[in-house]
C-alpha atoms as a PDB file:
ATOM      1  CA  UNK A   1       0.000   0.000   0.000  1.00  0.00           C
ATOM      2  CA  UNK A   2       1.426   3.111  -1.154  1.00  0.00           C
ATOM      3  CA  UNK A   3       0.217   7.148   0.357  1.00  0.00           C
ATOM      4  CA  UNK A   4       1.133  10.109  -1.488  1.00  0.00           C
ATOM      5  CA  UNK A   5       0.283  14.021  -1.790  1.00  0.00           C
ATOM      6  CA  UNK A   6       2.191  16.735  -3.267  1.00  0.00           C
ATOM      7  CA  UNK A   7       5.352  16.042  -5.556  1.00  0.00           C
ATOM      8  CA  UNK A   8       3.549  12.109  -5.198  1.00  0.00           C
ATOM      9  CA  UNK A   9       2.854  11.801  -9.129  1.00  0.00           C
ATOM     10  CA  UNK A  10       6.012  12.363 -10.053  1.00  0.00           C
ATOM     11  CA  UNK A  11       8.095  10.379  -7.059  1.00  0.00           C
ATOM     12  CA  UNK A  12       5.334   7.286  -8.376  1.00  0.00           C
ATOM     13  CA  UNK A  13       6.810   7.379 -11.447  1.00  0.00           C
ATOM     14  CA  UNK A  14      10.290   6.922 -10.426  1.00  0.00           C
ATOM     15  CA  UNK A  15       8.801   4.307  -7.520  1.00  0.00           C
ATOM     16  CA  UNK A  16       6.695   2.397 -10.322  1.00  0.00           C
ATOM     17  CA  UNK A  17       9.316   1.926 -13.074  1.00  0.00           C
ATOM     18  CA  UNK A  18      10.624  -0.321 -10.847  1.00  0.00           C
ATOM     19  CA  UNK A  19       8.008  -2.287 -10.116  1.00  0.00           C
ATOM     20  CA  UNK A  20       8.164  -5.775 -11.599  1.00  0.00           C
ATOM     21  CA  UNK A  21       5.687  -7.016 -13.965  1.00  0.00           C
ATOM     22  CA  UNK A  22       4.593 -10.098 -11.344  1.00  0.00           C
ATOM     23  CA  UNK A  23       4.254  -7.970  -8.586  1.00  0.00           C
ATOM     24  CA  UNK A  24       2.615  -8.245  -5.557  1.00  0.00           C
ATOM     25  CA  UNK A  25      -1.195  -6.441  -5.739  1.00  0.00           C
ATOM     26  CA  UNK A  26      -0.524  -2.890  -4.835  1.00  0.00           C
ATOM     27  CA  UNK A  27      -2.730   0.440  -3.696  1.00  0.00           C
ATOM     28  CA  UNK A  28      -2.107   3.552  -4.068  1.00  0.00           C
ATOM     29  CA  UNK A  29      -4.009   6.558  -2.340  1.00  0.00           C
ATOM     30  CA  UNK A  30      -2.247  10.038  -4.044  1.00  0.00           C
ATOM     31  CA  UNK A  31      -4.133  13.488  -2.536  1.00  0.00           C
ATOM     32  CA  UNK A  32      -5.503  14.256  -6.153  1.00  0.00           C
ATOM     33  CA  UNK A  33      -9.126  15.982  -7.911  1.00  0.00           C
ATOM     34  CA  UNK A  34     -11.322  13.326  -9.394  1.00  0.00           C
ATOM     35  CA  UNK A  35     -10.464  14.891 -12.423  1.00  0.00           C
ATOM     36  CA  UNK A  36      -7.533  13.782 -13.163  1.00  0.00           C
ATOM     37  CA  UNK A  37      -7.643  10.148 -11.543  1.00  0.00           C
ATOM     38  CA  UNK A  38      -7.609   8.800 -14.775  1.00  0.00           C
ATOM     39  CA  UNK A  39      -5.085  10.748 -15.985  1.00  0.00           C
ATOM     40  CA  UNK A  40      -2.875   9.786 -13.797  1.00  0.00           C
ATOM     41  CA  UNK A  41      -3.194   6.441 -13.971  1.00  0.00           C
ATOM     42  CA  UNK A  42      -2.793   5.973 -17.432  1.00  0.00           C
ATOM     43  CA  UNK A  43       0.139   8.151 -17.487  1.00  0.00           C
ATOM     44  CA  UNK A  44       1.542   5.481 -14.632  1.00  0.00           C
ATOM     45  CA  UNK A  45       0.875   2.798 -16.030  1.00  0.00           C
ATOM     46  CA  UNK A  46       2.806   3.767 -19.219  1.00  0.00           C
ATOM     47  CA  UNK A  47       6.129   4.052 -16.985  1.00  0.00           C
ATOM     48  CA  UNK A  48       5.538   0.577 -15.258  1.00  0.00           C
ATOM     49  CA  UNK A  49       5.433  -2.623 -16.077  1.00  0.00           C
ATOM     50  CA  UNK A  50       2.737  -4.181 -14.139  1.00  0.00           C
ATOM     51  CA  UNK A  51      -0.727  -2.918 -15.121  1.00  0.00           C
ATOM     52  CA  UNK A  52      -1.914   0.559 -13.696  1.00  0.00           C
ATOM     53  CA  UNK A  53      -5.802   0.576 -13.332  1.00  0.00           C
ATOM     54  CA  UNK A  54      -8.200   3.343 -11.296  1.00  0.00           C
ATOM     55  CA  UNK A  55      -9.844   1.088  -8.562  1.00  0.00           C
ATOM     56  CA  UNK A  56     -13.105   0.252  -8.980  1.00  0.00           C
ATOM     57  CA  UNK A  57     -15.881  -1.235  -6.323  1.00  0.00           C
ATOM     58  CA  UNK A  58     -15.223  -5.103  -5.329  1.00  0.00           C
ATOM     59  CA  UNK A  59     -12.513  -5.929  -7.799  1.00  0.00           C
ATOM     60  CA  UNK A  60     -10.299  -8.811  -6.832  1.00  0.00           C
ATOM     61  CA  UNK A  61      -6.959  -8.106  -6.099  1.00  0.00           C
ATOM     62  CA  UNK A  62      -4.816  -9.940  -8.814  1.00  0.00           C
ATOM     63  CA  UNK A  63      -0.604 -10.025  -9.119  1.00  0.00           C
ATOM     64  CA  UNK A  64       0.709  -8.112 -11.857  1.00  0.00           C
ATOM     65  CA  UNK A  65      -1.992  -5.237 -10.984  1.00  0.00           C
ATOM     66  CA  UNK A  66      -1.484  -1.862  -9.294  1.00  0.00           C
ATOM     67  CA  UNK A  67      -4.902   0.060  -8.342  1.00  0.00           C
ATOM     68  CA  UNK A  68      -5.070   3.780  -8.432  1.00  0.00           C
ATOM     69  CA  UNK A  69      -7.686   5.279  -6.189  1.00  0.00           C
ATOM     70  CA  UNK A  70     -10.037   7.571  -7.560  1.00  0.00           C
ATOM     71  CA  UNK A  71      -9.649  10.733  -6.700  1.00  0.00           C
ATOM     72  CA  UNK A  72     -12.791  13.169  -4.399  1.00  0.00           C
ATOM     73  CA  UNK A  73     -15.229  11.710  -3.348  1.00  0.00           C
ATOM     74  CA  UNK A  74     -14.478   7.758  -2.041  1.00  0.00           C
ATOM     75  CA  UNK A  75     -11.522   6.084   0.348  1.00  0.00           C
ATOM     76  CA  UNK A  76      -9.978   3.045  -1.265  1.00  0.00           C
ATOM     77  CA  UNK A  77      -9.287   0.036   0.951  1.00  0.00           C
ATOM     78  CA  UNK A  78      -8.644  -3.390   0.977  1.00  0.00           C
ATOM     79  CA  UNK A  79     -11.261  -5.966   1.830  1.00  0.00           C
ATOM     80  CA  UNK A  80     -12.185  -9.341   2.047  1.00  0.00           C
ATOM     81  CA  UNK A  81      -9.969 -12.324   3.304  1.00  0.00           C
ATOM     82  CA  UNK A  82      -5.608 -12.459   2.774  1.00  0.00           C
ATOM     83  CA  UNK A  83      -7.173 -14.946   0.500  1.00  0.00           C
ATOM     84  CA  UNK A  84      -9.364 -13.350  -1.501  1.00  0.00           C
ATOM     85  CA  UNK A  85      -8.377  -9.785  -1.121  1.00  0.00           C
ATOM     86  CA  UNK A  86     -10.974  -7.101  -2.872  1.00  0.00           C
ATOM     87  CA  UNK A  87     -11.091  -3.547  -3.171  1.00  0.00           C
ATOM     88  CA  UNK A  88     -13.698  -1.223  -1.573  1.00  0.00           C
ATOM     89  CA  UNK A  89     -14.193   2.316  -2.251  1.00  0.00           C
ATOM     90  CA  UNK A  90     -16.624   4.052   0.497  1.00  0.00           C
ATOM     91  CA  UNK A  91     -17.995   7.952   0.575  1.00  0.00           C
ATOM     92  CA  UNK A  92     -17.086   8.301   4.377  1.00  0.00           C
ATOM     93  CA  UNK A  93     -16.471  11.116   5.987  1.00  0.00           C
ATOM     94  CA  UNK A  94     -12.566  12.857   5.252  1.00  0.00           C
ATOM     95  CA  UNK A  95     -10.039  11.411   7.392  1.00  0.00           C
ATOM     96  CA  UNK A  96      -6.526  13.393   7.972  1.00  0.00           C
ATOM     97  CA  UNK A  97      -8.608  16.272   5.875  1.00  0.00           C
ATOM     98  CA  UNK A  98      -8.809  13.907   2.858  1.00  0.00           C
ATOM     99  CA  UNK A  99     -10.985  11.230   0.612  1.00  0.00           C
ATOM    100  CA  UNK A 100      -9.460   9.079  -0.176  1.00  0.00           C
ATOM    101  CA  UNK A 101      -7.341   8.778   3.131  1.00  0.00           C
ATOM    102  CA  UNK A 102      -4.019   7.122   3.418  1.00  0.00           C
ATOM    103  CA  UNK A 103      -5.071   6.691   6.856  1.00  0.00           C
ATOM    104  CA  UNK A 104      -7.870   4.673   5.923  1.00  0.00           C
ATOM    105  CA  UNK A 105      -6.112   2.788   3.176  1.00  0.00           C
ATOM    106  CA  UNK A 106      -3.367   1.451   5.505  1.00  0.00           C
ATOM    107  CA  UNK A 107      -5.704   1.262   8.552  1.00  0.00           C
ATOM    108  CA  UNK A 108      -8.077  -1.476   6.046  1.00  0.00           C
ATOM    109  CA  UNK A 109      -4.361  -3.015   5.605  1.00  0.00           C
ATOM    110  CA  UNK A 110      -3.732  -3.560   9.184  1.00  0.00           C
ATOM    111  CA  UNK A 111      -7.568  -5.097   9.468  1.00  0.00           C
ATOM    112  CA  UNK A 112      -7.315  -7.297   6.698  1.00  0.00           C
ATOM    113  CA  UNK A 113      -4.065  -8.925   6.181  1.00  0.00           C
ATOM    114  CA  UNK A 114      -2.269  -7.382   9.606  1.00  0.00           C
ATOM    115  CA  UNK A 115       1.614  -7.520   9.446  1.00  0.00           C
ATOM    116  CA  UNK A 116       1.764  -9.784   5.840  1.00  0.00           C
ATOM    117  CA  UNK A 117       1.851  -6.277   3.790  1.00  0.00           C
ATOM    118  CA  UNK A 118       4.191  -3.316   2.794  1.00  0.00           C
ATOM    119  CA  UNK A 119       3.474   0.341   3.493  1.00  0.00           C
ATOM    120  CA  UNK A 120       4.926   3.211   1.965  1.00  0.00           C
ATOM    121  CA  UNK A 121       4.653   6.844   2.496  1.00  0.00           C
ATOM    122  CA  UNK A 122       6.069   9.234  -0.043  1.00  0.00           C
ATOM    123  CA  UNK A 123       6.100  13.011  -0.489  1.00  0.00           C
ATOM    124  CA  UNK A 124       3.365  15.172   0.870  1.00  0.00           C
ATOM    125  CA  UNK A 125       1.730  17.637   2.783  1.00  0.00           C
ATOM    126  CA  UNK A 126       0.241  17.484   6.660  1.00  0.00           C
ATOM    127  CA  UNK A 127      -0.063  14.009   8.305  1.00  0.00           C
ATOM    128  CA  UNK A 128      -2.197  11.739   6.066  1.00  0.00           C
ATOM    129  CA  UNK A 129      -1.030   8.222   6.709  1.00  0.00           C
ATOM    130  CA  UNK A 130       1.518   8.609   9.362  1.00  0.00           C
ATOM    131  CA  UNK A 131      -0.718   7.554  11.718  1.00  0.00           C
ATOM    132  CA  UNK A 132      -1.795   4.197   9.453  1.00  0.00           C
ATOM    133  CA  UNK A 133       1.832   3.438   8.749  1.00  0.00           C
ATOM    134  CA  UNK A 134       2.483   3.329  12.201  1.00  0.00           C
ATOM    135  CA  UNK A 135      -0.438   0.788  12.744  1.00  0.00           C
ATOM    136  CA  UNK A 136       1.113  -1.232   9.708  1.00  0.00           C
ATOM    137  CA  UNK A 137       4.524  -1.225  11.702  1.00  0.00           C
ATOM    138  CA  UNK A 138       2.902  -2.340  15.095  1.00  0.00           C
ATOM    139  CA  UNK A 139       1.323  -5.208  13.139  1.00  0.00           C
ATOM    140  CA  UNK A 140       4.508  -6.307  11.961  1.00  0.00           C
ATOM    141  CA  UNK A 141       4.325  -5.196   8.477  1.00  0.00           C
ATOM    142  CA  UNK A 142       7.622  -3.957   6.601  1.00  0.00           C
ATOM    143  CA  UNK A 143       7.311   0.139   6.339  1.00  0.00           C
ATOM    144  CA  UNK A 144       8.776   2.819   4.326  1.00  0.00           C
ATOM    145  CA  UNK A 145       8.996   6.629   4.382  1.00  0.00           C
ATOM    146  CA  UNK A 146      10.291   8.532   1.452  1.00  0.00           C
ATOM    147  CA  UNK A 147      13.533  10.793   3.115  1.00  0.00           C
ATOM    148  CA  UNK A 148      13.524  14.119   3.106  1.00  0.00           C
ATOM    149  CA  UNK A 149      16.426  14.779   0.552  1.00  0.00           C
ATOM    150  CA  UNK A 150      14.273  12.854  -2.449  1.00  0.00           C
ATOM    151  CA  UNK A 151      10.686  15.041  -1.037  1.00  0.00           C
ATOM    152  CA  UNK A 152       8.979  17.490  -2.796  1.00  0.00           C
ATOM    153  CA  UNK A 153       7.400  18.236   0.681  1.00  0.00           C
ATOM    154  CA  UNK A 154       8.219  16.097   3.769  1.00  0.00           C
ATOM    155  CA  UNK A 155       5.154  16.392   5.645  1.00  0.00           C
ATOM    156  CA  UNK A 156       3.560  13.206   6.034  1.00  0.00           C
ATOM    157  CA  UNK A 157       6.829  11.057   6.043  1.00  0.00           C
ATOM    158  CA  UNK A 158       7.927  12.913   8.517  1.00  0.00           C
ATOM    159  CA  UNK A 159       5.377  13.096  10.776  1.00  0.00           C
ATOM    160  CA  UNK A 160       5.578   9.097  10.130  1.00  0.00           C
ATOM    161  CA  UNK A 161       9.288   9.105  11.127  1.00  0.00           C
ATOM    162  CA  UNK A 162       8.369  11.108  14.475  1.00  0.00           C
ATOM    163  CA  UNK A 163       6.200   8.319  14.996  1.00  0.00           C
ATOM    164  CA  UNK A 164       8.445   6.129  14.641  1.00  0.00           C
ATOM    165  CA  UNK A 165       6.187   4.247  12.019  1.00  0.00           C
ATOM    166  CA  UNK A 166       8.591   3.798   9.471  1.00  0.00           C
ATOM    167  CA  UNK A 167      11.452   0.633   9.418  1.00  0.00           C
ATOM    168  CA  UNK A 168      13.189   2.698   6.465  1.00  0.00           C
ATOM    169  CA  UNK A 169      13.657   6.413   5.849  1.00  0.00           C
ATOM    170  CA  UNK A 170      15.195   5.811   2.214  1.00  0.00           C
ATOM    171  CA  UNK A 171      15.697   7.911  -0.791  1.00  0.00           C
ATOM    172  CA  UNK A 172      13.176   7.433  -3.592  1.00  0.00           C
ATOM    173  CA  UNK A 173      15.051   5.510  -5.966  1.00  0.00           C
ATOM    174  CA  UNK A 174      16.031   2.650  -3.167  1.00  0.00           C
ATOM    175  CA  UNK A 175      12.361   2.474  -2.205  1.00  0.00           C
ATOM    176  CA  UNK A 176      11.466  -0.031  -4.644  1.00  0.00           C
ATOM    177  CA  UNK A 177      14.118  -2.507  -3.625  1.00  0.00           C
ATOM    178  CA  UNK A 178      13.403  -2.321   0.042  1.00  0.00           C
ATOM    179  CA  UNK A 179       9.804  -2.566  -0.861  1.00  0.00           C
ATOM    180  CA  UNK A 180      10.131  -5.411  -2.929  1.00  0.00           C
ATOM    181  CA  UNK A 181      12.630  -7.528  -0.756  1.00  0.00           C
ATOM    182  CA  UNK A 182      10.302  -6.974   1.921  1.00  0.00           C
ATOM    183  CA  UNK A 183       7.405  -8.360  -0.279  1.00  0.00           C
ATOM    184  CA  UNK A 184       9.232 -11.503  -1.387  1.00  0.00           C
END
């Protein structure tokens, strides 16, 4: 699971090209208008190699697939069994002063697969996230916060650091390889 907000499109580009083509099922929540959701993921999923898709209600999570929360007016998060893992998108309430929430994203993590997952946090403004990568931690999950040399803005992984929710504080082009070792 992946949490992002300003400077976040660009430092998932550099994140996703390294992304294998097998790879785990992955989630991303980026701070973004509705608008350009689409956008977005289409423009990622011409950089990576595994397939780039906006997340839509009650899709099974499948290898080889990353899933791109749509931007306004929804949360994405994980649901179902470690099993048979599905996406959910819900029209809560804002949580950290956002929808879709990294909060929430990780936080549906933690409930549905506990420590068995990966969370990163990458460049941002405020909080969102810090406070669901440190639940991901205390479940035993493998967590990462972008440093603040490689940040646009280092808000939320550094209010994730102070925490002390995040395993590695790593520039953004070792990410991927931490992330991925971690997911093996």
């Amino acid at each position: 699971a992946i949490g992002s907000s300003t400077g976040g499109v660009e430092a998932l580009q550099v994140l996703l090209r390294d992304w294998p083509e097998d790879c785990p099922p992955t989630m991303i929540v980026q701070h973004l208008n509705a608008n350009f959701s689409s956008a977005v993921a289409r423009r990622l999923d011409s950089v990576c190699r595994a397939r780039v898709v906006v997340a839509e209600p009650d899709t099974r999570l499948q290898q080889g697939h990353i899933y791109f929360a749509p931007g306004g007016d929804r949360h994405l998060m994980v649901g179902g069994t470690p099993d048979t893992l599905r996406t959910k998108l819900r029209p809560d309430a804002p949580v950290s002063g956002h929808r879709p929430s990294v909060d929430v994203l990780f936080q549906s993590v933690v409930d549905t697969v506990g420590g068995d997952a990966v969370g990163i946090l990458l460049t941002g403004m405020g909080a969102d996230g810090a406070k669901g990568l440190l639940a991901l931690a205390q479940a035993g999950a493998l967590t990462i916060a972008q440093d603040e040399a490689s940040c646009t803005v280092f808000g939320m992984p550094r209010a994730a650091i102070e925490l002390g929710a995040a395993r590695y504080v790593a520039p953004l082009e070792r990410i991927a390889s931490h992330a991925l070792a971690g997911a093996a």
